[in-house]
PDB file of N, CA and C in Angstrom:
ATOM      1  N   UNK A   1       0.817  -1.198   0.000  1.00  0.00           N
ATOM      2  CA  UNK A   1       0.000   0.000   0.000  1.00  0.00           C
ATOM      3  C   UNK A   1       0.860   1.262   0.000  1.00  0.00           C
ATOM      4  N   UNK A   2       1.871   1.362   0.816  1.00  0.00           N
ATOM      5  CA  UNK A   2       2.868   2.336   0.830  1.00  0.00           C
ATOM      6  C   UNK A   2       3.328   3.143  -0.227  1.00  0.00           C
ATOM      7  N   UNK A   3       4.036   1.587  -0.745  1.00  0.00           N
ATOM      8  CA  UNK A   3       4.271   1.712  -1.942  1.00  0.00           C
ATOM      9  C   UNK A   3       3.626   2.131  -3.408  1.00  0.00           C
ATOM     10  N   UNK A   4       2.462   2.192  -3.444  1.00  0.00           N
ATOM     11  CA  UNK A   4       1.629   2.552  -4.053  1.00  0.00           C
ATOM     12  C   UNK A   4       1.200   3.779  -4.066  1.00  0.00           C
ATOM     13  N   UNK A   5       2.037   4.597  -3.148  1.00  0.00           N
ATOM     14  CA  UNK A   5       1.465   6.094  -2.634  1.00  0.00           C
ATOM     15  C   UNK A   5      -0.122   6.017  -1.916  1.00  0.00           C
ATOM     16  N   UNK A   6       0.021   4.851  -0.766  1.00  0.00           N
ATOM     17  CA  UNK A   6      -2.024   5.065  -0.204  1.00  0.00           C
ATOM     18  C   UNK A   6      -1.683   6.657   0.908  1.00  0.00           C
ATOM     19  N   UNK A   7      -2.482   6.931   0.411  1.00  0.00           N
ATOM     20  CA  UNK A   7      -2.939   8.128   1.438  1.00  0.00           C
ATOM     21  C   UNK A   7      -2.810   8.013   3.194  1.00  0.00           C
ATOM     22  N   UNK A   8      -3.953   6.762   3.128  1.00  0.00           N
ATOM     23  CA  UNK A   8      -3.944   6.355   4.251  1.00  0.00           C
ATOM     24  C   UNK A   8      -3.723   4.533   4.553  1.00  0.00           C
ATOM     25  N   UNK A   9      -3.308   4.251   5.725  1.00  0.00           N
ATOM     26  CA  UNK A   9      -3.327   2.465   6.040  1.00  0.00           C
ATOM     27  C   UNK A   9      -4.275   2.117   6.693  1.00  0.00           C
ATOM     28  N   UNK A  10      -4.747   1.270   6.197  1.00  0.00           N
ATOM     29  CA  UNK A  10      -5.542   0.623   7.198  1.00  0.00           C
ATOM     30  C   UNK A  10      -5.448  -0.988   7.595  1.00  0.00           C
ATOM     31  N   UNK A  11      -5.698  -1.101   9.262  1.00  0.00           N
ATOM     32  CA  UNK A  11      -5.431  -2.545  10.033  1.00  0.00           C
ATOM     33  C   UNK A  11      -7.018  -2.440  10.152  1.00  0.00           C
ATOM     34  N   UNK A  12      -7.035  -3.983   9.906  1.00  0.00           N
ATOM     35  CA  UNK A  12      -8.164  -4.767  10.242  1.00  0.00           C
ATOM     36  C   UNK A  12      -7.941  -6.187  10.488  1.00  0.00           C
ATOM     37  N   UNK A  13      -9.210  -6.648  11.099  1.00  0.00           N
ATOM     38  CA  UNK A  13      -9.918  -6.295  12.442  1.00  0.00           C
ATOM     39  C   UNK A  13      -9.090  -5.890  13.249  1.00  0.00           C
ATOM     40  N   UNK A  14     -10.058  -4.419  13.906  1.00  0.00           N
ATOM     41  CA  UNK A  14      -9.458  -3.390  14.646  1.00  0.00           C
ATOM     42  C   UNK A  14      -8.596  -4.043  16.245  1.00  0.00           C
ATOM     43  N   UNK A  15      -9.201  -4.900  16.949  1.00  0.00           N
ATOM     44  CA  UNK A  15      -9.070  -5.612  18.572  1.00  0.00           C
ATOM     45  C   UNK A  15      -7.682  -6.266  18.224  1.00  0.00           C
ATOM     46  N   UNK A  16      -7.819  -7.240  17.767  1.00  0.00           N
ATOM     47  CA  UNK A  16      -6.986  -8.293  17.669  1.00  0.00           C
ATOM     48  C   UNK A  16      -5.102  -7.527  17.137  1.00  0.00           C
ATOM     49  N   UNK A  17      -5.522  -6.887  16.793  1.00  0.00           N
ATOM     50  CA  UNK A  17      -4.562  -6.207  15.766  1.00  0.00           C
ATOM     51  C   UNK A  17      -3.754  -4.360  16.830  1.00  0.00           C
ATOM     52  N   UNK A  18      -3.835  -4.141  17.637  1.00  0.00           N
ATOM     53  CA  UNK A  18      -3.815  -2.896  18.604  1.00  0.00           C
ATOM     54  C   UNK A  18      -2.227  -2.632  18.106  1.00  0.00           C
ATOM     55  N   UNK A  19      -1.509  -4.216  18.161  1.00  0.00           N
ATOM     56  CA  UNK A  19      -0.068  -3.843  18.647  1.00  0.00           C
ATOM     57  C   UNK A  19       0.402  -3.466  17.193  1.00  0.00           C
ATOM     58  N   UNK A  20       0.439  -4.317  15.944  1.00  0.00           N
ATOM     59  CA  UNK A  20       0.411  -4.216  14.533  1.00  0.00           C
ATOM     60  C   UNK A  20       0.023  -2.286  14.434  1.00  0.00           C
ATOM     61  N   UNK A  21      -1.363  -1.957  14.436  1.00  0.00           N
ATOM     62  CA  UNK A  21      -1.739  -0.902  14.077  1.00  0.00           C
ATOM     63  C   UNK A  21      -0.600   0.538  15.168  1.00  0.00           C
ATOM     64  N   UNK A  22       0.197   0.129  16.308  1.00  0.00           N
ATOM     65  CA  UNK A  22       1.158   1.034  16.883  1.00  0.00           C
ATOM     66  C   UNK A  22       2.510   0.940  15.236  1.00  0.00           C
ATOM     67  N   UNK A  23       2.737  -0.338  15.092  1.00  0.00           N
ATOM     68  CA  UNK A  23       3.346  -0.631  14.251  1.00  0.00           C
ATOM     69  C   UNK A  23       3.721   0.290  13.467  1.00  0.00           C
ATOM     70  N   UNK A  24       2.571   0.171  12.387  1.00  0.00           N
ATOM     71  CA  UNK A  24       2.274   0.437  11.101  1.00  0.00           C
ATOM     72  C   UNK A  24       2.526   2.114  11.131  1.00  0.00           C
ATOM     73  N   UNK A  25       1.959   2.744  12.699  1.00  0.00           N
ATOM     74  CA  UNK A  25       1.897   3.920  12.437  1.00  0.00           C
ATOM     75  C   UNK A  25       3.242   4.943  13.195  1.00  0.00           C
ATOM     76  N   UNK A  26       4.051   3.912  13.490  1.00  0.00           N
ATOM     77  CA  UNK A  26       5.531   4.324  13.843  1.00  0.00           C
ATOM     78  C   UNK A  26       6.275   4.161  12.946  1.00  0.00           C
ATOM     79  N   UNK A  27       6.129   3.193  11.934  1.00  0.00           N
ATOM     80  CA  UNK A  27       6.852   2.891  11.417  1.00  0.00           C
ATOM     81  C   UNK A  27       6.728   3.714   9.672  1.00  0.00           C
ATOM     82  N   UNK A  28       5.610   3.772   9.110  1.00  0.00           N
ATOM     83  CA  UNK A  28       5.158   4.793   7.936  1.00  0.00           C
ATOM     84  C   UNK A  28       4.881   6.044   8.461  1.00  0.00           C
ATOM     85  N   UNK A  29       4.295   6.478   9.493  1.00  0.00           N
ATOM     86  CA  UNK A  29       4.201   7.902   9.325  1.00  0.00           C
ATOM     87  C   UNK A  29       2.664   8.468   8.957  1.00  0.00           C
ATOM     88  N   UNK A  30       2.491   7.393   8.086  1.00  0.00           N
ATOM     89  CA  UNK A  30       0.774   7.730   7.592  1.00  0.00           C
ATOM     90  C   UNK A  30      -0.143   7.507   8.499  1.00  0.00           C
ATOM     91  N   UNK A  31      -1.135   8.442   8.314  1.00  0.00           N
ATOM     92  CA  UNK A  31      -2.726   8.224   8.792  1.00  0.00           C
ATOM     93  C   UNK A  31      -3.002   7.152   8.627  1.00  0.00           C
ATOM     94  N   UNK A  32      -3.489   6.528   9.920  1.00  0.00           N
ATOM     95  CA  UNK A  32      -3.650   5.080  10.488  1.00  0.00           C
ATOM     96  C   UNK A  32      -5.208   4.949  10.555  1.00  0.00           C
ATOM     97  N   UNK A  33      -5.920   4.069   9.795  1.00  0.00           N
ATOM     98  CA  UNK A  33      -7.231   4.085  10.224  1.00  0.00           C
ATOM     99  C   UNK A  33      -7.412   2.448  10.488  1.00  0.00           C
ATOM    100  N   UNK A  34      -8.497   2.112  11.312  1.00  0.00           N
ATOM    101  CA  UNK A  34      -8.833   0.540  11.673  1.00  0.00           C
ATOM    102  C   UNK A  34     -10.276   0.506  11.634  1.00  0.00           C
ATOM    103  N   UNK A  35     -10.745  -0.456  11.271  1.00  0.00           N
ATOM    104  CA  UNK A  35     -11.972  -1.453  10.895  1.00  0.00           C
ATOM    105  C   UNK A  35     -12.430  -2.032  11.908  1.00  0.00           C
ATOM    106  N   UNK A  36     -13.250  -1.788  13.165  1.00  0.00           N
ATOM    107  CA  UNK A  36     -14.103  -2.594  14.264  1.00  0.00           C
ATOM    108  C   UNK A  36     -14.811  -3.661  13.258  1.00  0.00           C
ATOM    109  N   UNK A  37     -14.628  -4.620  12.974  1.00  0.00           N
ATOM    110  CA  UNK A  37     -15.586  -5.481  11.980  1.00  0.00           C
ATOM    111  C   UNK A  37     -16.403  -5.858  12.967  1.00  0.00           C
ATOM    112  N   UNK A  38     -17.299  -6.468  11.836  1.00  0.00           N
ATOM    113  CA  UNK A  38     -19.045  -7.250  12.233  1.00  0.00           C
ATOM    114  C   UNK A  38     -18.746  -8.150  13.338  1.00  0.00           C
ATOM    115  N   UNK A  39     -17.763  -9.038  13.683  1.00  0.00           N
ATOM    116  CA  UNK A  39     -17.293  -9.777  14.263  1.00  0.00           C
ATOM    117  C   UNK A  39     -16.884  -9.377  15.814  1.00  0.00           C
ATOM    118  N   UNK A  40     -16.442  -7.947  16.018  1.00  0.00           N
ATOM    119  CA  UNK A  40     -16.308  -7.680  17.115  1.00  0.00           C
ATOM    120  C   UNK A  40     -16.872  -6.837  17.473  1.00  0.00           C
ATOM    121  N   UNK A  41     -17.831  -6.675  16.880  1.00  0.00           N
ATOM    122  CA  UNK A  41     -19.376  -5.426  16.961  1.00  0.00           C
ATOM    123  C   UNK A  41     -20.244  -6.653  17.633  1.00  0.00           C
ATOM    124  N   UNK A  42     -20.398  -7.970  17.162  1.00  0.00           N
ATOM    125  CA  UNK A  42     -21.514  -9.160  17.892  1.00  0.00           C
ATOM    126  C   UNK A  42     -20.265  -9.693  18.892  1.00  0.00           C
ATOM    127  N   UNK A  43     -19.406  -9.485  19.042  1.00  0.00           N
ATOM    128  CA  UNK A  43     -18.811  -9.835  20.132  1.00  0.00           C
ATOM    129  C   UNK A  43     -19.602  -9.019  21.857  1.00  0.00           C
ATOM    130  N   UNK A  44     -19.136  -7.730  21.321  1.00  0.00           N
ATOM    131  CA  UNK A  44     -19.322  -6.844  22.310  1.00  0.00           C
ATOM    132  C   UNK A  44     -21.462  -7.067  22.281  1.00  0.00           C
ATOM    133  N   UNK A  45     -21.989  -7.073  21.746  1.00  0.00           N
ATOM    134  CA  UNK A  45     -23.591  -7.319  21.900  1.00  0.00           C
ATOM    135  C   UNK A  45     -23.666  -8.259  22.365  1.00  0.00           C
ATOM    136  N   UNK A  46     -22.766  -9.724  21.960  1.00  0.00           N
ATOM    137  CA  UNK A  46     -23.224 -10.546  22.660  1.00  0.00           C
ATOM    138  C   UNK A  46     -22.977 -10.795  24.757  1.00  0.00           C
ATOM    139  N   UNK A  47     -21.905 -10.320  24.606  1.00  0.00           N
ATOM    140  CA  UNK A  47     -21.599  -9.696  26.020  1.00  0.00           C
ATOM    141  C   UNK A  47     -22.725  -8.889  26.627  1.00  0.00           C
ATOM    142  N   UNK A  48     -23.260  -8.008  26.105  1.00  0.00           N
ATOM    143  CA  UNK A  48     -24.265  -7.203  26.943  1.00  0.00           C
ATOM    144  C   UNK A  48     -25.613  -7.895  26.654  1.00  0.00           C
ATOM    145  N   UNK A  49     -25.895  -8.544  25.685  1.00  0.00           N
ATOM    146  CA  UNK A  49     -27.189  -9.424  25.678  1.00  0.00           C
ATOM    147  C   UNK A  49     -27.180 -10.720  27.073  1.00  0.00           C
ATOM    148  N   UNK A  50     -25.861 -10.901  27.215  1.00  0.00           N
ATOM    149  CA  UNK A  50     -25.869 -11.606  28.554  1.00  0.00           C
ATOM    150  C   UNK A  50     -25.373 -10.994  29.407  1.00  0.00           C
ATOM    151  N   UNK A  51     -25.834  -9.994  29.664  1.00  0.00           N
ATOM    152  CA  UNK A  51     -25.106  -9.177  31.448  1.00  0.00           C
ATOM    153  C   UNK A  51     -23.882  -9.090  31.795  1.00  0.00           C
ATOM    154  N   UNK A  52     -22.977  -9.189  30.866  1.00  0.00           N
ATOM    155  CA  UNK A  52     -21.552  -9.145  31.714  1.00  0.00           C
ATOM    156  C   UNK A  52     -20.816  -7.430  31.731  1.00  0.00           C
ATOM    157  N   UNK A  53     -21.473  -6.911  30.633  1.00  0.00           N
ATOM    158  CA  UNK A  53     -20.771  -5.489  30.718  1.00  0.00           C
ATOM    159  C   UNK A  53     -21.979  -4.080  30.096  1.00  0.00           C
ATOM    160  N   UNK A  54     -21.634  -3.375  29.730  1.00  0.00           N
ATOM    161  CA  UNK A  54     -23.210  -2.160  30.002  1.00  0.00           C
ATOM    162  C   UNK A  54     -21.906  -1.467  28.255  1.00  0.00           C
ATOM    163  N   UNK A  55     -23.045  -1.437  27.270  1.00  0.00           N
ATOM    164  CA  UNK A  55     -22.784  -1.542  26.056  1.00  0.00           C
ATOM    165  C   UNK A  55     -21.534  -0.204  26.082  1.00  0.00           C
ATOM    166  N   UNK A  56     -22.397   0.937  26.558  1.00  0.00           N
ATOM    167  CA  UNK A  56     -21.217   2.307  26.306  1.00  0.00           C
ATOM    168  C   UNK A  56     -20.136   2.450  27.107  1.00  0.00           C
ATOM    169  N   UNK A  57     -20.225   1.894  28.345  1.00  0.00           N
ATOM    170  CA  UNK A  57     -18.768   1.759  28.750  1.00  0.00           C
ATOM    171  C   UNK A  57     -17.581   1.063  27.681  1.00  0.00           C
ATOM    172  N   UNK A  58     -18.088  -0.649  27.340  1.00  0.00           N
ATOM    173  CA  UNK A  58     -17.419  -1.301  26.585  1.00  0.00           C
ATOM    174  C   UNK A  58     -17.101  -0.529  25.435  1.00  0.00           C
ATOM    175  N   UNK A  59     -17.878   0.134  25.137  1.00  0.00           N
ATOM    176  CA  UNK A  59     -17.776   0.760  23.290  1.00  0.00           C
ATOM    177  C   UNK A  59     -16.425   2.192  23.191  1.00  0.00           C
ATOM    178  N   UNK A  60     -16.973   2.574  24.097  1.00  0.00           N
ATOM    179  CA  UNK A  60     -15.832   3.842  24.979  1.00  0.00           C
ATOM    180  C   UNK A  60     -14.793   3.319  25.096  1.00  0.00           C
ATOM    181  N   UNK A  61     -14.411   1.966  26.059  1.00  0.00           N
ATOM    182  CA  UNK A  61     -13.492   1.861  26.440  1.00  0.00           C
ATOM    183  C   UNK A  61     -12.660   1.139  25.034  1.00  0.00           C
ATOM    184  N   UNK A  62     -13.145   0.600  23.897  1.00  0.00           N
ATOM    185  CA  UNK A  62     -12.676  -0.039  22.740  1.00  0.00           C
ATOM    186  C   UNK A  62     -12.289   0.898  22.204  1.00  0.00           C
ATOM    187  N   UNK A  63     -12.644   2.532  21.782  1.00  0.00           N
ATOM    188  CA  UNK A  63     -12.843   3.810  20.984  1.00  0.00           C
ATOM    189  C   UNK A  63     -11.476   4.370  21.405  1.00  0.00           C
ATOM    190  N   UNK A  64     -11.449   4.259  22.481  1.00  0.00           N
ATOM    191  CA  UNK A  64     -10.556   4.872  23.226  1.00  0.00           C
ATOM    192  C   UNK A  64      -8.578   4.019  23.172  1.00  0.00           C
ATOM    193  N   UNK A  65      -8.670   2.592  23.218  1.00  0.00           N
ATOM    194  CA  UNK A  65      -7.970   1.893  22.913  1.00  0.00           C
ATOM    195  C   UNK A  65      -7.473   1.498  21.722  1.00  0.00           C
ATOM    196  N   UNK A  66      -8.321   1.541  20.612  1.00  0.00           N
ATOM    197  CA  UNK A  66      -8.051   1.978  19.313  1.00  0.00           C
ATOM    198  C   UNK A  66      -7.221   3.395  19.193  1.00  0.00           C
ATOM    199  N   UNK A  67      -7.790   4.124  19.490  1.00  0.00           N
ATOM    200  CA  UNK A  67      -7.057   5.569  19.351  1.00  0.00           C
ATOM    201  C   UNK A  67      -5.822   5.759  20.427  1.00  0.00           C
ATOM    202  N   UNK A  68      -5.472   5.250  21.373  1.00  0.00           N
ATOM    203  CA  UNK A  68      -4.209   5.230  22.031  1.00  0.00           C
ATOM    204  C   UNK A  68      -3.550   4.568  21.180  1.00  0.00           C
ATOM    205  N   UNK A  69      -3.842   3.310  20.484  1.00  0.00           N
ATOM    206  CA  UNK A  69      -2.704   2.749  19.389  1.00  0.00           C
ATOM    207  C   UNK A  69      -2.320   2.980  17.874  1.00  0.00           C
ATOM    208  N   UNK A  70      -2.836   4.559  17.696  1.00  0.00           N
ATOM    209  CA  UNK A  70      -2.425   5.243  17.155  1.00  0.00           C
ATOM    210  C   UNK A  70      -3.343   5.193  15.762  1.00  0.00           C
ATOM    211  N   UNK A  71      -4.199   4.875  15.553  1.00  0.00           N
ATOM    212  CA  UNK A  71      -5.458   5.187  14.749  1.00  0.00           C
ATOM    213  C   UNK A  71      -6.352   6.608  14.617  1.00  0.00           C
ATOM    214  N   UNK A  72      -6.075   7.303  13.479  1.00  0.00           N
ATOM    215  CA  UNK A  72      -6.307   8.029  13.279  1.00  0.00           C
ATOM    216  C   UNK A  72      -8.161   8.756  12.575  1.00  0.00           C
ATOM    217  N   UNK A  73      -8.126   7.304  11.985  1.00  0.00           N
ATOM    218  CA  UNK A  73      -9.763   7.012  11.767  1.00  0.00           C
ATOM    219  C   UNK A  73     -10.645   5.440  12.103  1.00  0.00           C
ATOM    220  N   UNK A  74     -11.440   5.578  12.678  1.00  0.00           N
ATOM    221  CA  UNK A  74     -12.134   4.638  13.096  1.00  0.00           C
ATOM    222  C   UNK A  74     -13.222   4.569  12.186  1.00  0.00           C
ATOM    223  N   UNK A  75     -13.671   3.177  11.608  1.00  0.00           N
ATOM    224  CA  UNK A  75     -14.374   2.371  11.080  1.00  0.00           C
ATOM    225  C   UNK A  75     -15.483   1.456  11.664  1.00  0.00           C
ATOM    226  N   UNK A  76     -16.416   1.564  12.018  1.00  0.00           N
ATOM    227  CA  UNK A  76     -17.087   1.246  12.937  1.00  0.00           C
ATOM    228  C   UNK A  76     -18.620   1.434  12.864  1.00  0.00           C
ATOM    229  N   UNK A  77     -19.282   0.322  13.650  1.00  0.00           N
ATOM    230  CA  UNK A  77     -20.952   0.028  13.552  1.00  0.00           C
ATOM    231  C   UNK A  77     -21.337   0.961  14.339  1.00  0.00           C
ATOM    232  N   UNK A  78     -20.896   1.286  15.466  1.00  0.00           N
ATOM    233  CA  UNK A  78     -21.769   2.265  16.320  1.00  0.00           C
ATOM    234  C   UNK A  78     -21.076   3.535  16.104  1.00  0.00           C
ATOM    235  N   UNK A  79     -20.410   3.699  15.300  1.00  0.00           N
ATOM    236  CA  UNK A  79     -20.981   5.460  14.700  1.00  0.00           C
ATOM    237  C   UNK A  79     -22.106   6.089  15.371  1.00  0.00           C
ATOM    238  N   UNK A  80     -23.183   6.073  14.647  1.00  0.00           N
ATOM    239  CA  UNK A  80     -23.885   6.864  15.068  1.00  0.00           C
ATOM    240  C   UNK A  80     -24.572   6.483  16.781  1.00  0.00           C
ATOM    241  N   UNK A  81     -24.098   5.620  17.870  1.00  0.00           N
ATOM    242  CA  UNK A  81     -23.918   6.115  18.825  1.00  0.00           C
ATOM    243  C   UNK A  81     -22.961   6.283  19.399  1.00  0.00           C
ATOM    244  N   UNK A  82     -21.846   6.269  19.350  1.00  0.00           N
ATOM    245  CA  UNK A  82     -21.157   7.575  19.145  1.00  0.00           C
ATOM    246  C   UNK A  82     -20.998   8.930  19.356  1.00  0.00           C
ATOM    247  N   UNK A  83     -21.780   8.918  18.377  1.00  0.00           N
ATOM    248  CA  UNK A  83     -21.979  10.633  17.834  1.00  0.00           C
ATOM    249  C   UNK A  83     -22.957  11.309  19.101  1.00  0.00           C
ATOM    250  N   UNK A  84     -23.886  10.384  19.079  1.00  0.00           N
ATOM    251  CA  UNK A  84     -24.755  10.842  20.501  1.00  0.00           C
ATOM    252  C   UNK A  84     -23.809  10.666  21.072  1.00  0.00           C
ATOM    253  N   UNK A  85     -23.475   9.734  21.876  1.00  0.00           N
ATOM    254  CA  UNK A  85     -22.998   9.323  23.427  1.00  0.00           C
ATOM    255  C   UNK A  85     -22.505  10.619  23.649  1.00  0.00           C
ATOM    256  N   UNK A  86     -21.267  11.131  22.642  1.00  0.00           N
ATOM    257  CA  UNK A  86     -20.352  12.275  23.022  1.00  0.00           C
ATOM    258  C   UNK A  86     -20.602  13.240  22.790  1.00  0.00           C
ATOM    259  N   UNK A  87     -21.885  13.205  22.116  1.00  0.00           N
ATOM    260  CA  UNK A  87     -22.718  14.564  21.870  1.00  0.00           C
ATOM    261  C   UNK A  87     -23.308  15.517  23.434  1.00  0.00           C
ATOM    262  N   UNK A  88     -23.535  14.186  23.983  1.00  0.00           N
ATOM    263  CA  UNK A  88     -24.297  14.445  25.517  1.00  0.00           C
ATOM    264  C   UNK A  88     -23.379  14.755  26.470  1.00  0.00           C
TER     265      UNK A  88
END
């Protein structure tokens, strides 16, 4: 991609991948964006469909951990809450 002149990189799936995406963005320089896929969007639902954690903490605390590892754009299902949560 680099090589190609991409604008931006992107790591996907966003979780699994934290240490890679510090990587990528120490190491190129470029705007780092990551992909929360479908996969760890029903991860985190399925967790709160069974009581173990309260959806916006978890979602916050993922948003937030993504962007400490140096992601510059986030890709992601709950966008638009989101946009509320931090609207409020």
């Amino acid at each position: 991609d680099v090589e190609e002149g991409a604008d931006i990189l992107m790591v996907k799936p966003a979780l699994p991948y934290l240490d890679i995406l510090w990587r990528v963005r120490e190491r190129f320089g470029k705007p780092t964006a990551v992909y929360h896929v479908s996969g760890e969007f029903a991860m985190v639902k399925a967790g709160v469909a069974n009581g173990c954690f309260e959806e916006r903490a978890a979602v916050l605390e993922i948003m937030t951990s993504l962007k400490r590892a140096g992601a510059d754009l986030i890709v992601t299902y709950w966008a638009r809450e989101l946009a509320e949560w931090t609207r409020n």
